[in-house]
N, C-alpha and C. Protein backbone atom coordinates (compact mmCIF):
# COMPACT_ATOMS: atom_id res chain seq x y z
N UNK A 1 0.86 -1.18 0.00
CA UNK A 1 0.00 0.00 0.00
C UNK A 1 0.89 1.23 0.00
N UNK A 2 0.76 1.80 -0.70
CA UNK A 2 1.55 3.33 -0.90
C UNK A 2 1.24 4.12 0.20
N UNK A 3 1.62 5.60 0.12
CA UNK A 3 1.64 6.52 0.98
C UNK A 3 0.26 7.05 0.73
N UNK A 4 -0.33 7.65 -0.41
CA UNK A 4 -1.45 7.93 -0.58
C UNK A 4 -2.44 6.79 -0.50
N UNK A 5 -2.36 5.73 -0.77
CA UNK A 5 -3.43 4.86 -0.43
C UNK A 5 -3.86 4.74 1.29
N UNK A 6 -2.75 4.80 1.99
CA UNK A 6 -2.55 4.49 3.31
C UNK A 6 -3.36 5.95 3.72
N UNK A 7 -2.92 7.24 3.46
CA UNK A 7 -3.75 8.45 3.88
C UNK A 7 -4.76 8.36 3.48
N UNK A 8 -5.84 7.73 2.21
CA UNK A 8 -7.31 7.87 1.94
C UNK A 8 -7.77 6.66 2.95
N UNK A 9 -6.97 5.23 3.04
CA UNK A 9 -7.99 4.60 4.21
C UNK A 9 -7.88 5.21 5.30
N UNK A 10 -6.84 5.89 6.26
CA UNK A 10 -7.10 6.67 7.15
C UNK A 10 -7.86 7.93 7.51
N UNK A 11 -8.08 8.66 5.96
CA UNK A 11 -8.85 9.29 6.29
C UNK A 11 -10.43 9.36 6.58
N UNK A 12 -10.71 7.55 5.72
CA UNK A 12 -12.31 7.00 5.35
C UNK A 12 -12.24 7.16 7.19
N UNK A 13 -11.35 6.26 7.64
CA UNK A 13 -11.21 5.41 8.66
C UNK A 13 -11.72 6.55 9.76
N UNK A 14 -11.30 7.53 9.75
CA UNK A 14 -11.41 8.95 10.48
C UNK A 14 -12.42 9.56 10.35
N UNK A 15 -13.14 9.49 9.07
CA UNK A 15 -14.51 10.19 9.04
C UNK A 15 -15.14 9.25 9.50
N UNK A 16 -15.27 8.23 9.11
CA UNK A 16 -16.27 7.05 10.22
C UNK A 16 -16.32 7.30 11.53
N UNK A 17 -15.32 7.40 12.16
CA UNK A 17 -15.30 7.83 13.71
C UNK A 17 -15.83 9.31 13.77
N UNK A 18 -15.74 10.08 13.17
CA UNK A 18 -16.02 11.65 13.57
C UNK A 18 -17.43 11.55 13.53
N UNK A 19 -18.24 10.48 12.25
CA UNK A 19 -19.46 10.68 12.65
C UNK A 19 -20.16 10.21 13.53
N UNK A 20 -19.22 8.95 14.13
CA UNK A 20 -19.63 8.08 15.08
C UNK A 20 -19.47 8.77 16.52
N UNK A 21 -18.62 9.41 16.96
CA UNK A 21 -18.55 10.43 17.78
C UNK A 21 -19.78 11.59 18.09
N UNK A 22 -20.00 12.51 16.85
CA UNK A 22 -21.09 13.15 17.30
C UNK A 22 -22.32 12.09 17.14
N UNK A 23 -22.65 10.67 16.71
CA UNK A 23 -24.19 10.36 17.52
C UNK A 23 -23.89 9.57 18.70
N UNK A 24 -22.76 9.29 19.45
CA UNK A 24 -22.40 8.86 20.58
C UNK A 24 -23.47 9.48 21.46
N UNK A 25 -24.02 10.14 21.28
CA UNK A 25 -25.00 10.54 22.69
C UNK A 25 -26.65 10.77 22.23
N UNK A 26 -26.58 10.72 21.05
CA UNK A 26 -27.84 10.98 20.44
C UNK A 26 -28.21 10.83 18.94
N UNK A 27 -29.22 10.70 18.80
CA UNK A 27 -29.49 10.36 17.56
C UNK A 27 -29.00 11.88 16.06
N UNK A 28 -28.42 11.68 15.56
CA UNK A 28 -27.97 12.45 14.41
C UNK A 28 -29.49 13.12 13.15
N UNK A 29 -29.49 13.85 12.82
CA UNK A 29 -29.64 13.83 10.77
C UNK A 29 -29.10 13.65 9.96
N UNK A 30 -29.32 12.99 8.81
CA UNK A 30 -28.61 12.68 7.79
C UNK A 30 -28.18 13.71 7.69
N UNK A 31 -28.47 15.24 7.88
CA UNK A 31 -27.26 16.32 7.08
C UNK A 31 -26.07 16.67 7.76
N UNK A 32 -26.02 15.85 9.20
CA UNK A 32 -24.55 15.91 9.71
C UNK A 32 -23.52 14.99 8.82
N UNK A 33 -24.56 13.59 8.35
CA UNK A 33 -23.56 12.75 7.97
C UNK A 33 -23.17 13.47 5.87
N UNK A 34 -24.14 14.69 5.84
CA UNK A 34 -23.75 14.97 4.19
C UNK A 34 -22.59 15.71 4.92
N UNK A 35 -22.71 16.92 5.84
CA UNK A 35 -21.86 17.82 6.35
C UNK A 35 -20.79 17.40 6.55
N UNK A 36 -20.30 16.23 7.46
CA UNK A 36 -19.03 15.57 7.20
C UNK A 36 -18.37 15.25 5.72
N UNK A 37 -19.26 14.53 4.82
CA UNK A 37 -18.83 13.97 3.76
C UNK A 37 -18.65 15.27 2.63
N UNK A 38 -19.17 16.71 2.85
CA UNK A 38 -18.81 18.21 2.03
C UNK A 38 -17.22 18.51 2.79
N UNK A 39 -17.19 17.89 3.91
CA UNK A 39 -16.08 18.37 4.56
C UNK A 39 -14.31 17.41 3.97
N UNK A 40 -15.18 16.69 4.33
CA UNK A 40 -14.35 15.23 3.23
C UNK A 40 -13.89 15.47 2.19
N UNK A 41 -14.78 15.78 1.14
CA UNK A 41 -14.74 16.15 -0.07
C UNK A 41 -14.36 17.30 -0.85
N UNK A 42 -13.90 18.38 0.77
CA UNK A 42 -12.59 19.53 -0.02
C UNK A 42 -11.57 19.07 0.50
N UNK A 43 -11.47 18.30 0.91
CA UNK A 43 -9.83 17.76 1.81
C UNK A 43 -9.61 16.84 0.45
N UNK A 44 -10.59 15.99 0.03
CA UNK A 44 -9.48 14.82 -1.09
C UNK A 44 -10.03 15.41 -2.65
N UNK A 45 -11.06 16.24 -2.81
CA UNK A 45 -11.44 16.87 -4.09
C UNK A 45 -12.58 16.03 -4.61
N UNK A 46 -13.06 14.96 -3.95
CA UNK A 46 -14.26 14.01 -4.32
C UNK A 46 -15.19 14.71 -4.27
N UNK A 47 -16.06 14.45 -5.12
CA UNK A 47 -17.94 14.59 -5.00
C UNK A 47 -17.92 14.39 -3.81
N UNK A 48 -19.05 15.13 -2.77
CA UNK A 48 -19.57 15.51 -1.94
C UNK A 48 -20.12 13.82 -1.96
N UNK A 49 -21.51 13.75 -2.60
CA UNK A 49 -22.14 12.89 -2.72
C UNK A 49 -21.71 11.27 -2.84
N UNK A 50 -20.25 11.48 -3.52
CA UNK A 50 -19.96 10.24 -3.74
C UNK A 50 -19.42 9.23 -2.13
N UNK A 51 -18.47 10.69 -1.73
CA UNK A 51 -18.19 10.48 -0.03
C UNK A 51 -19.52 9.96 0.66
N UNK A 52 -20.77 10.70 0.70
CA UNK A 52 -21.40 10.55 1.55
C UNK A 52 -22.54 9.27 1.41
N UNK A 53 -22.49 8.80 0.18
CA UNK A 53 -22.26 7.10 0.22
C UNK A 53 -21.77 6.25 0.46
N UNK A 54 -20.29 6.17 0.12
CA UNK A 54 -19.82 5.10 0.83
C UNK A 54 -19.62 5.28 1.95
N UNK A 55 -19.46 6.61 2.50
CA UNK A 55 -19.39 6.36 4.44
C UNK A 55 -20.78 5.88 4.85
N UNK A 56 -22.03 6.18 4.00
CA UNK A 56 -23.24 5.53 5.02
C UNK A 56 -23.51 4.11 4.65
N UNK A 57 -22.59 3.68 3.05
CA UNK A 57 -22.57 2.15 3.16
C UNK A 57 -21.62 1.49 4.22
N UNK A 58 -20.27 2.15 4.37
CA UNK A 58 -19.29 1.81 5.62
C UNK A 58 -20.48 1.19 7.18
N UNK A 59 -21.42 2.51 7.47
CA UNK A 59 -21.92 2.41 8.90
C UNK A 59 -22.78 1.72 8.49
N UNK A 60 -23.40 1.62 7.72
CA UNK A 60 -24.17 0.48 7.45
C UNK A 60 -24.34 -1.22 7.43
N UNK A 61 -23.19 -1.39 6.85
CA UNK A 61 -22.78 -2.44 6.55
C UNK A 61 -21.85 -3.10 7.59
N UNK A 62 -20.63 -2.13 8.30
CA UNK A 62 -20.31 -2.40 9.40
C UNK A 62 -21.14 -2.77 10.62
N UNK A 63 -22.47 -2.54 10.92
CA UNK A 63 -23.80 -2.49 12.06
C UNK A 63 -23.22 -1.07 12.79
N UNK A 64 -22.31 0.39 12.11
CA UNK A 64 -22.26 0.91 12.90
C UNK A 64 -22.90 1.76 13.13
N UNK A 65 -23.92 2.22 12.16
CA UNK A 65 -25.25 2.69 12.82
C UNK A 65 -26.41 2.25 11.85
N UNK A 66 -27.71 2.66 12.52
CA UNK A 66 -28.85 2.43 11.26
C UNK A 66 -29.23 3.68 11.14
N UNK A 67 -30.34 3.75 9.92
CA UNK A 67 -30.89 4.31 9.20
C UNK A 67 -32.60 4.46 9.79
N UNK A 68 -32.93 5.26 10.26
CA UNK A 68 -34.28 5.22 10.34
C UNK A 68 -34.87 6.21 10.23
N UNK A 69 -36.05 6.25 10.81
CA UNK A 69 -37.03 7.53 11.00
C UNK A 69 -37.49 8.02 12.22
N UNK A 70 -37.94 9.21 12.64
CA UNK A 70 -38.23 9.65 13.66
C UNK A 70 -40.36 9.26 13.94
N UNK A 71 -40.39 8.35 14.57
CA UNK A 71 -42.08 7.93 15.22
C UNK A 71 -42.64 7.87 16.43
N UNK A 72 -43.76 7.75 16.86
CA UNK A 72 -43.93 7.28 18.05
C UNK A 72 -43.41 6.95 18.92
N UNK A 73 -42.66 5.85 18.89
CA UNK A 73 -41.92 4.99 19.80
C UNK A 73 -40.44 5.83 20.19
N UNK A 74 -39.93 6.80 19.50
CA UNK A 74 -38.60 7.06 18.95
C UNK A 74 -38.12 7.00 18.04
N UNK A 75 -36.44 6.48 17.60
CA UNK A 75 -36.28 6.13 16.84
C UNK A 75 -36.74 4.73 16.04
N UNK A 76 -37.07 4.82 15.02
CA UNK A 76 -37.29 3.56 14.34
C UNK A 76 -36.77 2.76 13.01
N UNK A 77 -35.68 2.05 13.24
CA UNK A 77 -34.70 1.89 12.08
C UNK A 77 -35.08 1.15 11.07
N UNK A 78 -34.58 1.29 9.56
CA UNK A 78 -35.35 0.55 8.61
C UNK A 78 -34.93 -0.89 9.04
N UNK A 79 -35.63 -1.49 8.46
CA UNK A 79 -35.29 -3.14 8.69
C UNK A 79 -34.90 -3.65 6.87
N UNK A 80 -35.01 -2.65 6.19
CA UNK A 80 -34.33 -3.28 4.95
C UNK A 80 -33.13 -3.29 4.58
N UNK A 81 -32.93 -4.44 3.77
CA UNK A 81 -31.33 -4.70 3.21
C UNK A 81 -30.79 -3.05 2.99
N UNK A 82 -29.30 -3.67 3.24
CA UNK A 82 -28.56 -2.06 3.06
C UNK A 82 -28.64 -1.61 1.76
N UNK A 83 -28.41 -2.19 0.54
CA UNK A 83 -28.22 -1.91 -0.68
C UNK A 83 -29.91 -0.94 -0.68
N UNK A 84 -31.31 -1.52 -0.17
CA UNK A 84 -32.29 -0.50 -0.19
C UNK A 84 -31.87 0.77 0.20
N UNK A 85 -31.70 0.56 1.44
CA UNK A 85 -31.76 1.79 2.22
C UNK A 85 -30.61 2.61 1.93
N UNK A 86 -29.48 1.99 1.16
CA UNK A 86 -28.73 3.32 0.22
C UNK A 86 -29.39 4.11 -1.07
N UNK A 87 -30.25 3.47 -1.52
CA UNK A 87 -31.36 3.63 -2.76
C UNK A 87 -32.15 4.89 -2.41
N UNK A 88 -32.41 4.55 -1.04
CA UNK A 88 -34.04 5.33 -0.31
C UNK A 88 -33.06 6.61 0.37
N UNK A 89 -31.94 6.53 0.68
CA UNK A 89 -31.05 7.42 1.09
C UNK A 89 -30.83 8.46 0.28
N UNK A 90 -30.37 7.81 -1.42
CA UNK A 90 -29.97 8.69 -2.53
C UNK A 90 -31.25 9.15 -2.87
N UNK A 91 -32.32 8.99 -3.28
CA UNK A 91 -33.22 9.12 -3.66
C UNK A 91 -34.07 10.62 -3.02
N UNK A 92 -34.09 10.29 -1.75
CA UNK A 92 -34.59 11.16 -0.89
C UNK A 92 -33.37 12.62 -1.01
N UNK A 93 -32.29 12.45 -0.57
CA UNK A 93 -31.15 13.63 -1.10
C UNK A 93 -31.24 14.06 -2.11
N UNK A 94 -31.65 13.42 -3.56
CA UNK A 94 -31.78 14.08 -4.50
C UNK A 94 -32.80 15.11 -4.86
N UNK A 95 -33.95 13.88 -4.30
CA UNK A 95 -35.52 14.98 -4.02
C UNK A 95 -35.51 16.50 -3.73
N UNK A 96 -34.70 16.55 -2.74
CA UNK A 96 -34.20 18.04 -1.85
C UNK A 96 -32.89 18.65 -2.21
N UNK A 97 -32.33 18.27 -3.19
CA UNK A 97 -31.19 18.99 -4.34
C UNK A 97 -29.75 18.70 -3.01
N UNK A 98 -29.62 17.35 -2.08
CA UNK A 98 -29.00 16.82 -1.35
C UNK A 98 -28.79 18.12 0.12
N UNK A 99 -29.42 18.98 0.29
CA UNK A 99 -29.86 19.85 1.39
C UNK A 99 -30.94 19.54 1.87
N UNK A 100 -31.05 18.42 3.00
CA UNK A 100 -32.16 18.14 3.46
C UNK A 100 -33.03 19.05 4.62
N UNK A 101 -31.77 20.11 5.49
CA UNK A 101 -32.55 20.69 6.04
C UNK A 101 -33.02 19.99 7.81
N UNK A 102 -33.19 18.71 7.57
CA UNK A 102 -33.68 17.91 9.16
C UNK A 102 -34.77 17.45 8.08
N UNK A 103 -35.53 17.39 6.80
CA UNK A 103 -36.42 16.76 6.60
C UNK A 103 -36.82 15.82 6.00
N UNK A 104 -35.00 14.61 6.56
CA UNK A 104 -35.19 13.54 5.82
C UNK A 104 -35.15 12.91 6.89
N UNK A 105 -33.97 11.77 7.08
CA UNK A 105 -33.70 10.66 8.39
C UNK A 105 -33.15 10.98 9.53
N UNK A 106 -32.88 10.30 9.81
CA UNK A 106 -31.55 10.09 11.25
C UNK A 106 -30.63 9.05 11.06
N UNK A 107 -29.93 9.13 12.02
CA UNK A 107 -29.04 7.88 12.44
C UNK A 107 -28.96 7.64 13.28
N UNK A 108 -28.74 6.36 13.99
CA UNK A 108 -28.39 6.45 15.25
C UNK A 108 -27.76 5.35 15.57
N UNK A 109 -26.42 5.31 16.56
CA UNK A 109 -25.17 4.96 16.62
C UNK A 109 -25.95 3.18 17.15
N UNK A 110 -25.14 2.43 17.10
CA UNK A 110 -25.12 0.53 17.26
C UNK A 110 -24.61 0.37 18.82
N UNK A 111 -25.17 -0.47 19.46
CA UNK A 111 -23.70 -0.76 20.35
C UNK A 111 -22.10 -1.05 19.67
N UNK A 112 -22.44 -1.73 18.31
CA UNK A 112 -21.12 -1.89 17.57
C UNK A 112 -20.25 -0.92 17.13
N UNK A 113 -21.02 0.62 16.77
CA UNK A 113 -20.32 1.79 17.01
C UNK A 113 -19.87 2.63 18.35
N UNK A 114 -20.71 1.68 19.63
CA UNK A 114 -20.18 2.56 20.41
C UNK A 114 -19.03 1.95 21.16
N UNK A 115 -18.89 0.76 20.53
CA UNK A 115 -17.50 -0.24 21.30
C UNK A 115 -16.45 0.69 20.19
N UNK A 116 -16.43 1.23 18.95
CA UNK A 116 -15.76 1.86 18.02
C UNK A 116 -15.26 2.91 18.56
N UNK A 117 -16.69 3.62 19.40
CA UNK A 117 -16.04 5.07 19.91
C UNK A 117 -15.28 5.16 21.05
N UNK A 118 -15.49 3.66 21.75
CA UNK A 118 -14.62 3.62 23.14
C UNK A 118 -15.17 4.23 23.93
């Protein structure tokens, strides 16, 4: 692994934790996790958007957080396959020109992210 390869997995590796950090105590909006990934994306020159997919396939797929909605009960996480709920993710960001504002999802952190955050 080269020098630059080694700095982009550390840096994936680093935004995963930064977002995992701020929902350590509470449930997030998806526009913290775009806000990280705009932040991402002047540091390595990537699409905004492209970042802020694969980090929510990363927490996803890792169990390090889910995807849900705000109901009754609280939070309520989708129960569909990840490959959906990246679909229903993009879909919905696009709807709202990827400025959601608070008027799309949440997230909210796993026990498996919070053994991550230490």
């Amino acid at each position: 692994m080269g020098a630059d390869e080694k700095d982009e997995a550390g840096g994936r590796a680093g935004l995963v934790d930064r977002v995992l950090a701020e929902a350590a105590d509470d449930w997030i909006p998806v526009d913290m996790l775009l806000w990280h990934a705009r932040e991402e994306a002047k540091r390595s020159g990537e699409d905004f958007r492209q970042v802020a997919v694969a980090l929510l396939e990363v927490l996803l797929e890792e169990h390090l957080m889910e995807l849900g909605d705000l109901g009754e009960s609280g939070f309520e996480a989708w129960s569909s396959p990840v490959g959906e709920q990246v679909r229903r993710f993009v879909d919905g960001c696009e709807s709202v020109g990827w400025e959601p504002f608070g008027a799309l999802w949440w997230l909210a952190i796993t026990p498996e992210g919070l053994r991550r955050v230490g």
